[in-house]
C-alpha atoms as a PDB file:
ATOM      1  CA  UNK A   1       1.966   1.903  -6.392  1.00  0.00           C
ATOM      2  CA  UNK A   2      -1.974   1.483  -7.532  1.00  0.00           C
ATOM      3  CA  UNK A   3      -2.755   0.336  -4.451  1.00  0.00           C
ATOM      4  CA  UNK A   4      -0.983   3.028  -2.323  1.00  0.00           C
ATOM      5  CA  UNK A   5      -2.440   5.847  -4.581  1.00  0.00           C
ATOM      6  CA  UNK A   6      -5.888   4.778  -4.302  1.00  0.00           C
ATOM      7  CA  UNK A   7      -5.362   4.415  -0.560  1.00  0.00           C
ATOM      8  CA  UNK A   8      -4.509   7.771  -0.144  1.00  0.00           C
ATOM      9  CA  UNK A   9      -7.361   8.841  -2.503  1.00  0.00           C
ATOM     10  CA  UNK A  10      -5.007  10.577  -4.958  1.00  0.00           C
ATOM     11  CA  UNK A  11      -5.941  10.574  -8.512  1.00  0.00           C
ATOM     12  CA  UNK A  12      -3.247   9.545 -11.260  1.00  0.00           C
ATOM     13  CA  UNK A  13      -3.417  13.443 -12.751  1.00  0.00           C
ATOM     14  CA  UNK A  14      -2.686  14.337  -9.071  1.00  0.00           C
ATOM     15  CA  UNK A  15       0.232  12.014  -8.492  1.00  0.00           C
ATOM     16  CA  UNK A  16       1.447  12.681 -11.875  1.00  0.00           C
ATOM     17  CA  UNK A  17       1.539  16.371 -10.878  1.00  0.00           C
ATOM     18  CA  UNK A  18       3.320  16.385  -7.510  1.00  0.00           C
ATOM     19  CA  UNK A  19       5.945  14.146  -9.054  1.00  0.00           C
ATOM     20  CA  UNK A  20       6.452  16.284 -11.766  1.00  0.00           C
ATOM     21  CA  UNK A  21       5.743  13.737 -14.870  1.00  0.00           C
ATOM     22  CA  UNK A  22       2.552  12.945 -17.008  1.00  0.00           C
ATOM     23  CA  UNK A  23      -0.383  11.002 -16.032  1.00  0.00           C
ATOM     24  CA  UNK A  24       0.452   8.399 -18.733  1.00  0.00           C
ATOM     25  CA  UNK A  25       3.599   7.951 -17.348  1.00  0.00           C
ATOM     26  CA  UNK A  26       1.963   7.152 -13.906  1.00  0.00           C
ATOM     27  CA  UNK A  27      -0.318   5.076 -15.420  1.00  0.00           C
ATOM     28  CA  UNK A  28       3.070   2.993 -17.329  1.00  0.00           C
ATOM     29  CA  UNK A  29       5.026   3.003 -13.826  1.00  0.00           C
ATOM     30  CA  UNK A  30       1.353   0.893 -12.358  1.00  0.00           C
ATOM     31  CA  UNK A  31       1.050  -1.187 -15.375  1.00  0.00           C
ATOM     32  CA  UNK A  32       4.350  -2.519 -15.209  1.00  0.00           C
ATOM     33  CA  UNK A  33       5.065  -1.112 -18.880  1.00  0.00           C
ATOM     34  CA  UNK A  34       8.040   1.532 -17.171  1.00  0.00           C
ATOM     35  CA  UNK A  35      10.394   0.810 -14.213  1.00  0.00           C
ATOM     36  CA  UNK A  36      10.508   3.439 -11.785  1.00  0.00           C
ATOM     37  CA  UNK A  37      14.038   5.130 -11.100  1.00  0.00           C
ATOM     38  CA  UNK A  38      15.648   4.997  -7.731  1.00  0.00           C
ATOM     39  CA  UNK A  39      15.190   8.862  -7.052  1.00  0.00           C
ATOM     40  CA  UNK A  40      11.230   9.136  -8.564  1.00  0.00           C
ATOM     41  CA  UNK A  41      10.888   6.201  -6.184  1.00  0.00           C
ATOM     42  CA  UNK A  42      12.751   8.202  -3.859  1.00  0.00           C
ATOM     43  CA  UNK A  43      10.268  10.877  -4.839  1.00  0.00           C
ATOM     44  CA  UNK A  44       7.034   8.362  -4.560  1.00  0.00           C
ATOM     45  CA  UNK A  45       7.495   7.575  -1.457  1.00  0.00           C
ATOM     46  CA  UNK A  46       7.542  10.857   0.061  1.00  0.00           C
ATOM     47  CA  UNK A  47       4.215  11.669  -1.623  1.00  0.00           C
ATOM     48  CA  UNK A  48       2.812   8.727  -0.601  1.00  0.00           C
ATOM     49  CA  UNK A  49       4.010   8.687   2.685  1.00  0.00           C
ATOM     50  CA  UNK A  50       5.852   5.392   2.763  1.00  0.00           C
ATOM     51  CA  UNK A  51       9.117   3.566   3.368  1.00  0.00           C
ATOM     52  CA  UNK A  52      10.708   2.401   0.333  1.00  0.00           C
ATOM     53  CA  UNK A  53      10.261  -1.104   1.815  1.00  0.00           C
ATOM     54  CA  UNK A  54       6.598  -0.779   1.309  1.00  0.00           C
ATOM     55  CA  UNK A  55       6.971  -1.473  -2.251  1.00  0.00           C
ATOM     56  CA  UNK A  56       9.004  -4.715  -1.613  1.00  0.00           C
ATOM     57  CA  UNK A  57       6.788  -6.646   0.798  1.00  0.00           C
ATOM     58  CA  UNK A  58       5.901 -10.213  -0.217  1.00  0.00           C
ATOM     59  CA  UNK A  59       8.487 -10.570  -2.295  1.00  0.00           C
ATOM     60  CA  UNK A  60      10.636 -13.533  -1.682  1.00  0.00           C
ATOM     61  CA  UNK A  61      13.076 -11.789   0.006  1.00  0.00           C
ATOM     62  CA  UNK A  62      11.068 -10.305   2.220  1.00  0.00           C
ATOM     63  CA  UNK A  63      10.118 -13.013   4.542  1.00  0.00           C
ATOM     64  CA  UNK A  64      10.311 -13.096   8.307  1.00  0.00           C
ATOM     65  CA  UNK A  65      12.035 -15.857  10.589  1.00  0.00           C
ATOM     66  CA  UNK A  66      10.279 -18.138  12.607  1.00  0.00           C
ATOM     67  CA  UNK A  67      11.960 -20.706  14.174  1.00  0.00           C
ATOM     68  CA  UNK A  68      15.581 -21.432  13.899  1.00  0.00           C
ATOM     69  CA  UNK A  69      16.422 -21.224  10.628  1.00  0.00           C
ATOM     70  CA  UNK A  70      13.139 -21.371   9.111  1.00  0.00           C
ATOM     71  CA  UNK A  71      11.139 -18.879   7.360  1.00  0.00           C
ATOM     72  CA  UNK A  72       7.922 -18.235   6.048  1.00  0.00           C
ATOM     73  CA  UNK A  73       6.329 -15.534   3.875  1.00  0.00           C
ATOM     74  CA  UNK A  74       4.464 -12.477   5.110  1.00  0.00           C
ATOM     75  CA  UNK A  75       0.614 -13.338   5.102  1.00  0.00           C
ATOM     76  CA  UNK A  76      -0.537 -10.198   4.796  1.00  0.00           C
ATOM     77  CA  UNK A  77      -2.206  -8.647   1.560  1.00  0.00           C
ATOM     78  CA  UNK A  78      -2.014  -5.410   0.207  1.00  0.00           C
ATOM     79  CA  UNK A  79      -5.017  -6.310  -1.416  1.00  0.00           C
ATOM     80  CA  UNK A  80      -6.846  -7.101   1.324  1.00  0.00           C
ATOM     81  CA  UNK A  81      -5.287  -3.934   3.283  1.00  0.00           C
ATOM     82  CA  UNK A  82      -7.137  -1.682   0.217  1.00  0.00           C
ATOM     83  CA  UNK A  83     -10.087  -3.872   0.204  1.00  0.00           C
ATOM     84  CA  UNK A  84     -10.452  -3.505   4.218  1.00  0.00           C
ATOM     85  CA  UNK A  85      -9.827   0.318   4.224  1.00  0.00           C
ATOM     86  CA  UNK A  86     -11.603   0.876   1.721  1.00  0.00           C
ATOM     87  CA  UNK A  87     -14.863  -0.467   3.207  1.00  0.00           C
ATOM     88  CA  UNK A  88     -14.022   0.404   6.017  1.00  0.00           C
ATOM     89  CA  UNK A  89     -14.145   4.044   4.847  1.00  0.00           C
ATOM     90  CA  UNK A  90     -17.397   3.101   3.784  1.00  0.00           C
ATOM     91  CA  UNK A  91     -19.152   3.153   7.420  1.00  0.00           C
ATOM     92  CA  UNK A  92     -21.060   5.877   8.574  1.00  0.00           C
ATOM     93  CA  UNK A  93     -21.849   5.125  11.545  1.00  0.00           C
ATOM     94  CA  UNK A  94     -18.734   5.888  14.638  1.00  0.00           C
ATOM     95  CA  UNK A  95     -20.203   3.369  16.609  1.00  0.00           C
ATOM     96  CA  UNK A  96     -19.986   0.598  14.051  1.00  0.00           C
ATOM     97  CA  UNK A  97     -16.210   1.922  13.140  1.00  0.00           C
ATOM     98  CA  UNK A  98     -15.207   1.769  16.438  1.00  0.00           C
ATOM     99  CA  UNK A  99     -17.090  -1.909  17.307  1.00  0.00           C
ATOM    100  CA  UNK A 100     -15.218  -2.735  13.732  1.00  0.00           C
ATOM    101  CA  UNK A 101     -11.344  -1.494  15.475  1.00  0.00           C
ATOM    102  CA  UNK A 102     -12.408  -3.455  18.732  1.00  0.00           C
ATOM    103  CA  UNK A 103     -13.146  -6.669  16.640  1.00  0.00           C
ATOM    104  CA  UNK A 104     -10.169  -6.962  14.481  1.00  0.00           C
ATOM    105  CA  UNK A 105      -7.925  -5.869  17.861  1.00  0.00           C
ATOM    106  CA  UNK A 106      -9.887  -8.629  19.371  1.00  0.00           C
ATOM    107  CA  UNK A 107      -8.508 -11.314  16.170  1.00  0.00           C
ATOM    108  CA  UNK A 108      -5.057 -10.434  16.599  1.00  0.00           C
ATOM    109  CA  UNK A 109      -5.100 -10.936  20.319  1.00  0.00           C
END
């Protein structure tokens, strides 16, 4: 939830406001310290623009087939998804932004 807020560049007050509830309460739902209800996740998600699955990914269950009856787990990081935006965000220059989308288009070739 952390991750997602601070991708969107939303502020805990904000969140807190546009679902209705205290900051502190935001801040127990990304500590861990509070489970989140089905219907403010409900609610979350349509503020921060995501599928409930969002919130799922990498957990055991959510693995993908490979071959037969094999599986393995998603590689991907949300961390490194923040991290990545985040500097990305970071560039000033179009030219570099764009070289940066041609290069990691170019990795997953």
């Amino acid at each position: 939830m952390r991750q997602r807020r601070e991708m969107q560049g939303l502020p805990q007050k904000e969140l807190a406001r546009k679902l209705g509830i205290s900051f502190q309460q935001v801040q127990k739902y990304e500590s861990g310290a509070n489970r989140v209800s089905a219907s403010k996740l409900w609610q979350l998600c349509d503020v921060l623009d995501v599928e409930p699955g969002y919130f799922f990914e990498g957990l055991e269950g959510n693995r993908r087939r490979t071959t037969g009856d094999e599986y393995e787990a998603d590689p991907r990081s949300a961390r490194q998804v923040l991290d990545l935006n985040q500097n990305f965000q970071k560039i000033g220059n179009p030219k570099v932004r764009r070289q940066v989308v041609q290069l990691v288009k170019s990795l997953t070739a």
